[in-house]
N, C-alpha and C. Protein backbone atom coordinates (compact mmCIF):
# COMPACT_ATOMS: atom_id res chain seq x y z
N UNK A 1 0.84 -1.18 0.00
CA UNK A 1 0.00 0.00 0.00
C UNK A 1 0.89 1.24 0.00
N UNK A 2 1.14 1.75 -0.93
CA UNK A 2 1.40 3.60 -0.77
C UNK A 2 0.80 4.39 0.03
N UNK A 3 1.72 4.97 0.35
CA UNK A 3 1.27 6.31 1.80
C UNK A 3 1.58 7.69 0.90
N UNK A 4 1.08 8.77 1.86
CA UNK A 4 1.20 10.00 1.57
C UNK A 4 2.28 10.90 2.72
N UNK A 5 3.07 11.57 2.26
CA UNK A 5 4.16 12.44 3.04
C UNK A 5 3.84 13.67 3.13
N UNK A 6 3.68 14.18 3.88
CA UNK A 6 3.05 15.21 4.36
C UNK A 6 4.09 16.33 5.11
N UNK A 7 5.09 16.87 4.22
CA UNK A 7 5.80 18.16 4.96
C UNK A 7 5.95 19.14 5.51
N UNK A 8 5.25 19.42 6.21
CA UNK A 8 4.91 21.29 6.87
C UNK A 8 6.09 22.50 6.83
N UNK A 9 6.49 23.27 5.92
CA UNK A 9 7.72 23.87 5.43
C UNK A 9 7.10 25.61 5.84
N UNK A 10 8.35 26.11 6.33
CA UNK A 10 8.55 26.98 6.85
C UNK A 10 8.66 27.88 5.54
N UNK A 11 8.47 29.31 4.88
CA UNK A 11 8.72 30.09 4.14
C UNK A 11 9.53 31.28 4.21
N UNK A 12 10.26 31.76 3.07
CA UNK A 12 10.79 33.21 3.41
C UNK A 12 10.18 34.22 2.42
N UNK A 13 9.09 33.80 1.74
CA UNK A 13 8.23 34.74 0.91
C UNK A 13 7.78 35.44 1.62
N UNK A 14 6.52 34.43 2.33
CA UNK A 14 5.37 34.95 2.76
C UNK A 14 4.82 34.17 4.20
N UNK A 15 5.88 34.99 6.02
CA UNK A 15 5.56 33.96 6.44
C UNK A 15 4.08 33.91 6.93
N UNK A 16 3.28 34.58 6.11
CA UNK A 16 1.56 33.85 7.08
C UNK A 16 1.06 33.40 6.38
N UNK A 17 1.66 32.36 5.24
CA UNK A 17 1.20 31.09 4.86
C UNK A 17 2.02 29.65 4.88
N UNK A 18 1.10 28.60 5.09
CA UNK A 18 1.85 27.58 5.59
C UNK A 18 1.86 27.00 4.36
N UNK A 19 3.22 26.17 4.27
CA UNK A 19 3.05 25.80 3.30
C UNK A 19 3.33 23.76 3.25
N UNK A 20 2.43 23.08 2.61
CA UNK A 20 1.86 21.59 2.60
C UNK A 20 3.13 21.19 1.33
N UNK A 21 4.00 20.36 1.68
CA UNK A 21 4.77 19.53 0.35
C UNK A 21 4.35 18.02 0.71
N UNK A 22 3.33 17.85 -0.14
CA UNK A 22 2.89 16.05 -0.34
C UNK A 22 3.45 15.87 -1.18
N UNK A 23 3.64 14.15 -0.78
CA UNK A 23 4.13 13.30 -2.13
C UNK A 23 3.83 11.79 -1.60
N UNK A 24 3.83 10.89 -2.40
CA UNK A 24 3.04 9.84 -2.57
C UNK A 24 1.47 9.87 -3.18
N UNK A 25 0.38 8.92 -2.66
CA UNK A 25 -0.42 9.10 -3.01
C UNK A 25 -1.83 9.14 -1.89
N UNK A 26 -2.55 10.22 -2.53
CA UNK A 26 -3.66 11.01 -1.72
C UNK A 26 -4.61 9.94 -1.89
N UNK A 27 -5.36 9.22 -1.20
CA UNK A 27 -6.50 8.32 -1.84
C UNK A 27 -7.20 7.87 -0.45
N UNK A 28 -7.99 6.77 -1.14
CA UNK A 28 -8.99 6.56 0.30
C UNK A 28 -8.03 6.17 1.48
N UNK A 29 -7.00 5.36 1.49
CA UNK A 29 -6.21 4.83 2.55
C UNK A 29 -5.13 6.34 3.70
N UNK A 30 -4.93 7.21 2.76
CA UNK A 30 -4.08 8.24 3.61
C UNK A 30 -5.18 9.67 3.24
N UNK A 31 -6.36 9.85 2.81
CA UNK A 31 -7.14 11.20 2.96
C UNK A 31 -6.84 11.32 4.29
N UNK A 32 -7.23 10.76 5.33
CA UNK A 32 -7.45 10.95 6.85
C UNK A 32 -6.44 12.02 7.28
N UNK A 33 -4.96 11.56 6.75
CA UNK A 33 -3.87 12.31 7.55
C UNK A 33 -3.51 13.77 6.75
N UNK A 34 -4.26 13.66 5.44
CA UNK A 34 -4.17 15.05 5.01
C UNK A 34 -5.27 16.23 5.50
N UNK A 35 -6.43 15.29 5.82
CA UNK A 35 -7.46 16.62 6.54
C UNK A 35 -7.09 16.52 7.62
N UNK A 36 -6.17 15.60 8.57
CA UNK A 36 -5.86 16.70 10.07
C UNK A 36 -4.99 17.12 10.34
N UNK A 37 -3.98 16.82 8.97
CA UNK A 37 -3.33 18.04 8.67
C UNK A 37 -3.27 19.78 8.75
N UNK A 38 -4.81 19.43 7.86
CA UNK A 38 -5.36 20.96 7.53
C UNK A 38 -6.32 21.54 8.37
N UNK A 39 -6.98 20.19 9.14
CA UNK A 39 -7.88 20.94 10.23
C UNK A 39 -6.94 21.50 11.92
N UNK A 40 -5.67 20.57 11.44
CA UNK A 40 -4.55 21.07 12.13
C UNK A 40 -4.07 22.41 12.23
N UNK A 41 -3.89 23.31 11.25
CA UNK A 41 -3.61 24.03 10.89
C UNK A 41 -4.76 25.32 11.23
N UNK A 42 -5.92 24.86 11.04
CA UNK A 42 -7.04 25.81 10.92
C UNK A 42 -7.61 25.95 12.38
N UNK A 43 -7.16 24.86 13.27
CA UNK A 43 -7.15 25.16 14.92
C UNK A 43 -6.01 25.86 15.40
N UNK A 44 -4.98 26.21 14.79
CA UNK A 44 -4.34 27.14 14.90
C UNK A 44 -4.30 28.98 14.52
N UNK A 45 -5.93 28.73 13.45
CA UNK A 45 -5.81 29.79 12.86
C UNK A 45 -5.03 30.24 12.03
N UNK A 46 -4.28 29.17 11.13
CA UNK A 46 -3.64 29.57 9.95
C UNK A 46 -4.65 29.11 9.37
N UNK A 47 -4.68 29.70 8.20
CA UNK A 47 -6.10 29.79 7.00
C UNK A 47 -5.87 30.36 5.57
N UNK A 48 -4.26 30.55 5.60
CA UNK A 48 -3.96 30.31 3.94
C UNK A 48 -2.58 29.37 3.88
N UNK A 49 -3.19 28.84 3.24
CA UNK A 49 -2.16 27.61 2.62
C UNK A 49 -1.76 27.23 1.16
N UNK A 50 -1.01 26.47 0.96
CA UNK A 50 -0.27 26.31 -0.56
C UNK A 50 0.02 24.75 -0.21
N UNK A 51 -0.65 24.49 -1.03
CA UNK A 51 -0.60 22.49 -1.01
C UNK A 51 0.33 22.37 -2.47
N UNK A 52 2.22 21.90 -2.15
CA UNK A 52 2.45 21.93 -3.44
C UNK A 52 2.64 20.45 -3.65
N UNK A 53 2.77 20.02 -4.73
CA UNK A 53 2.25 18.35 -5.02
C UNK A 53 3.03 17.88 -6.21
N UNK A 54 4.33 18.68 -6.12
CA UNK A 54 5.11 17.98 -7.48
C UNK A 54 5.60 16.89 -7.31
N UNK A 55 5.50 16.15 -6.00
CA UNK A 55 6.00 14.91 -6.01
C UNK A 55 4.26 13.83 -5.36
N UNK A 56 3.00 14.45 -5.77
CA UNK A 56 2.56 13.27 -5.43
C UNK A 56 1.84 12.91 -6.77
N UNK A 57 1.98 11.10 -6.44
CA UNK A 57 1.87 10.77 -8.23
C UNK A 57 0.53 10.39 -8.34
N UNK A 58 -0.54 10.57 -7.03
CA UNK A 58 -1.92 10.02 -7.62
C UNK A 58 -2.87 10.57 -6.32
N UNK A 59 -4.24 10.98 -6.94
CA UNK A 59 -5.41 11.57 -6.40
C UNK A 59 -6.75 10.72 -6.59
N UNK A 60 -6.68 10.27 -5.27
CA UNK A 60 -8.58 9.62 -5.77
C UNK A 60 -9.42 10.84 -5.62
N UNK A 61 -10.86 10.20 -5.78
CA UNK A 61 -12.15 11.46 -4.96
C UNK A 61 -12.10 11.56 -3.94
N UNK A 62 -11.49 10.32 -3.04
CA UNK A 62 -11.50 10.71 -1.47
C UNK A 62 -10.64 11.95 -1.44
N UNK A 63 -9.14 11.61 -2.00
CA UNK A 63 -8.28 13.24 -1.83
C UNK A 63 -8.81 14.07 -2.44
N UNK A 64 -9.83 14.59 -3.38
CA UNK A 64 -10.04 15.85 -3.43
C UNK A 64 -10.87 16.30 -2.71
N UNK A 65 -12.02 15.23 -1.77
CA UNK A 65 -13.58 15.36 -1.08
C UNK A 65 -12.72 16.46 -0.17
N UNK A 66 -11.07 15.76 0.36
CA UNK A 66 -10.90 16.66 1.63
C UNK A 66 -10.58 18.49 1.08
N UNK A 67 -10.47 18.38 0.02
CA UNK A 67 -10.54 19.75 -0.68
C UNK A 67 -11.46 20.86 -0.34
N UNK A 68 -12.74 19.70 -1.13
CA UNK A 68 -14.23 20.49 -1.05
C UNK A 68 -14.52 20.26 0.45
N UNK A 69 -14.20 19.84 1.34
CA UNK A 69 -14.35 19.76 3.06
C UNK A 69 -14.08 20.74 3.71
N UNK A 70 -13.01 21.35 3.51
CA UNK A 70 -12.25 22.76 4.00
C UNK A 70 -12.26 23.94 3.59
N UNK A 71 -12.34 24.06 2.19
CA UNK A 71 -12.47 24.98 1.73
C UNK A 71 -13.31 26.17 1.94
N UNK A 72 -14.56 25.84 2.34
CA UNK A 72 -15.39 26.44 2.75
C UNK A 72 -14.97 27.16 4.09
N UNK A 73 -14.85 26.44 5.02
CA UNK A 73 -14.58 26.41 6.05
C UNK A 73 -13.41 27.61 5.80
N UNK A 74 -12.11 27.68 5.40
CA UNK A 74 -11.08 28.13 5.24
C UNK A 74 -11.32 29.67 4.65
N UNK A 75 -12.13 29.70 3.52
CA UNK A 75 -12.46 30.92 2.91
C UNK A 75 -13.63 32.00 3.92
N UNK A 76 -14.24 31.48 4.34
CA UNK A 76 -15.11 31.89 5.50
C UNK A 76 -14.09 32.64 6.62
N UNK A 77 -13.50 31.86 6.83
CA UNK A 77 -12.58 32.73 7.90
C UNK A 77 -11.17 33.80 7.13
N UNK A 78 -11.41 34.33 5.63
CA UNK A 78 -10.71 35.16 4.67
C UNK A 78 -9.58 34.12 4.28
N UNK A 79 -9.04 33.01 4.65
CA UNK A 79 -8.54 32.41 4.12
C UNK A 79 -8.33 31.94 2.51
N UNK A 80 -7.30 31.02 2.17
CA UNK A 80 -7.57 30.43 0.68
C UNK A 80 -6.29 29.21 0.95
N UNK A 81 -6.80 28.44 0.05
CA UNK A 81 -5.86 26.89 -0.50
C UNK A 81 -5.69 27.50 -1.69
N UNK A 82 -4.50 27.50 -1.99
CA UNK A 82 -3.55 27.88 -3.32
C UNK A 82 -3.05 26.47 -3.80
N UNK A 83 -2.64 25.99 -4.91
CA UNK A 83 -2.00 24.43 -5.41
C UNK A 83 -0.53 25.39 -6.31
N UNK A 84 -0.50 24.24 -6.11
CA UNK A 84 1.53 24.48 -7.00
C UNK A 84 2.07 23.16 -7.46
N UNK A 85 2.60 23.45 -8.82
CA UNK A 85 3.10 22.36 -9.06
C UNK A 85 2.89 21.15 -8.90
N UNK A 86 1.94 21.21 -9.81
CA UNK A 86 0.67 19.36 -9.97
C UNK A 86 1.46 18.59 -11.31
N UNK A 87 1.84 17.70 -10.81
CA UNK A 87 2.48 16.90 -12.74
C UNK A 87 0.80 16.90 -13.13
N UNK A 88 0.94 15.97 -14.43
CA UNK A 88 0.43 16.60 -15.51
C UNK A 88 -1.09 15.67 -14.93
N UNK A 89 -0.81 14.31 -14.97
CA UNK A 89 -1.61 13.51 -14.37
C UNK A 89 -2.83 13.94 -13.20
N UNK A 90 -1.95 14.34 -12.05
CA UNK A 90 -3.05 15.49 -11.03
C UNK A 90 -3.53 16.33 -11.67
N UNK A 91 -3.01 17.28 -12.87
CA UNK A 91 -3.71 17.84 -13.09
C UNK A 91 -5.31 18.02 -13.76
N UNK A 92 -4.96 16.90 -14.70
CA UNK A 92 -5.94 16.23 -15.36
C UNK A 92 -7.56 15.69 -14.30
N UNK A 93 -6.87 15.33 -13.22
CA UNK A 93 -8.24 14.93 -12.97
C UNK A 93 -8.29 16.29 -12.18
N UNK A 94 -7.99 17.21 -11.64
CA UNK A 94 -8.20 18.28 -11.00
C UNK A 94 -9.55 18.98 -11.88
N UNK A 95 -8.70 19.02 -13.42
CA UNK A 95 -9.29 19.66 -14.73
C UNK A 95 -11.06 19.10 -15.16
N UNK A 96 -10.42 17.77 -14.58
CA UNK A 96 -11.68 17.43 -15.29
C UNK A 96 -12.93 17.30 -14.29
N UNK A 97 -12.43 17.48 -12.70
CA UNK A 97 -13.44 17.33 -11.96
C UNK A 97 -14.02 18.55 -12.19
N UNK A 98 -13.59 20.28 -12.64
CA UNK A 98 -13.60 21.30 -12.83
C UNK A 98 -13.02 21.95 -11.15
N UNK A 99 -11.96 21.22 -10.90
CA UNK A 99 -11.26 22.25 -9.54
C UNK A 99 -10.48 23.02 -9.96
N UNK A 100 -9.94 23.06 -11.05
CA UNK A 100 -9.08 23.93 -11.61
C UNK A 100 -10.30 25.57 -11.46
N UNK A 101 -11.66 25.47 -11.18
CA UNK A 101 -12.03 27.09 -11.37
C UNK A 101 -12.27 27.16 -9.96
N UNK A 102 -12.45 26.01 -9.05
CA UNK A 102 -12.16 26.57 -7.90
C UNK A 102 -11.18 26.82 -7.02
N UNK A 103 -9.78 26.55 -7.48
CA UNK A 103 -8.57 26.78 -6.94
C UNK A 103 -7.77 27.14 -7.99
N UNK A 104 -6.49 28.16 -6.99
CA UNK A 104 -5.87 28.60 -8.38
C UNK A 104 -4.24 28.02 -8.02
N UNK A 105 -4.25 27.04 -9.44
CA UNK A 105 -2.94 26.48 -9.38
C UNK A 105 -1.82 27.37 -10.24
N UNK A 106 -0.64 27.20 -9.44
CA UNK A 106 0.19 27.82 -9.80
C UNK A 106 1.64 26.58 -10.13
N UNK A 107 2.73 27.49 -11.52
CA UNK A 107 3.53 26.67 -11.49
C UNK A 107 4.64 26.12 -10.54
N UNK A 108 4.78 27.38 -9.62
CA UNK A 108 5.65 26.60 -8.71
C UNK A 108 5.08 27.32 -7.46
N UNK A 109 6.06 27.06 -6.36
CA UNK A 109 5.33 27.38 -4.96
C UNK A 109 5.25 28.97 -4.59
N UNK A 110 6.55 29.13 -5.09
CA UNK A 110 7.26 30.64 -5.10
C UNK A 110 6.16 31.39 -5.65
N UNK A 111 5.24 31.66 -6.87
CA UNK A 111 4.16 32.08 -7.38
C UNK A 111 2.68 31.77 -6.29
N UNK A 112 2.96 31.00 -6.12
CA UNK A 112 1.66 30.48 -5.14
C UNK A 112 1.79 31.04 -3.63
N UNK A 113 2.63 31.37 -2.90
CA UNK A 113 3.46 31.98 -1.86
C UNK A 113 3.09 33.62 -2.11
N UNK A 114 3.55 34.02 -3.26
CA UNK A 114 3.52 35.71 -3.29
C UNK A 114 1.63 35.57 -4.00
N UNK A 115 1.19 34.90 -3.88
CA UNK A 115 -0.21 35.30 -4.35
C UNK A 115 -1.49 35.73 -3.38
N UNK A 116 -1.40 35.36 -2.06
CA UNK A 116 -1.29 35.83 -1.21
C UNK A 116 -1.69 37.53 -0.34
């Protein structure tokens, strides 16, 4: 079974956003540890984030449900989830679920960091 890695990285852009480096794969078996991740984060009152994902190689519906789970939640309190650097594959189903108009992906983190 593949797991998901979950990095919590410190910034020198922009520090009042946290920033998420996953890699492996997001799916029904590891969603769990990415939303308390983020609900981690949002009991702290951080509420903009940058999920960058150039190293994870696969997304079920469970990993994006935790998307549409928070989001709300996150933007409500002026927050936003920014994406960075999706290979081509994530992107595709991002595209085709149509999350690409509800999040704005960027090519790398550095862009996604100063957007903000």
């Amino acid at each position: 079974m593949a797991d998901l890695n979950i990095e919590v990285k410190t910034n020198e852009i922009n520090s009042g956003v946290c920033l998420l480096v996953l890699s492996g794969f997001l799916d029904a078996h590891t969603f769990s540890k990415f939303e308390d991740q983020l609900r981690s984060l949002m009991k702290d009152n951080k509420y903009n984030v940058v999920v960058q994902m150039k190293n994870l190689d696969y997304i079920s519906s469970a990993g994006l449900g935790v998307f549409m789970s928070v989001i709300g939640e996150i933007r409500q309190k002026g927050g936003d989830i920014k994406l960075s650097n999706l290979n081509s594959k994530v992107y595709k189903v991002f595209d085709l679920l149509g999350f690409t108009k509800l999040f704005q992906i960027f090519p790398n983190e550095e862009e996604a960091l100063k957007a903000f």
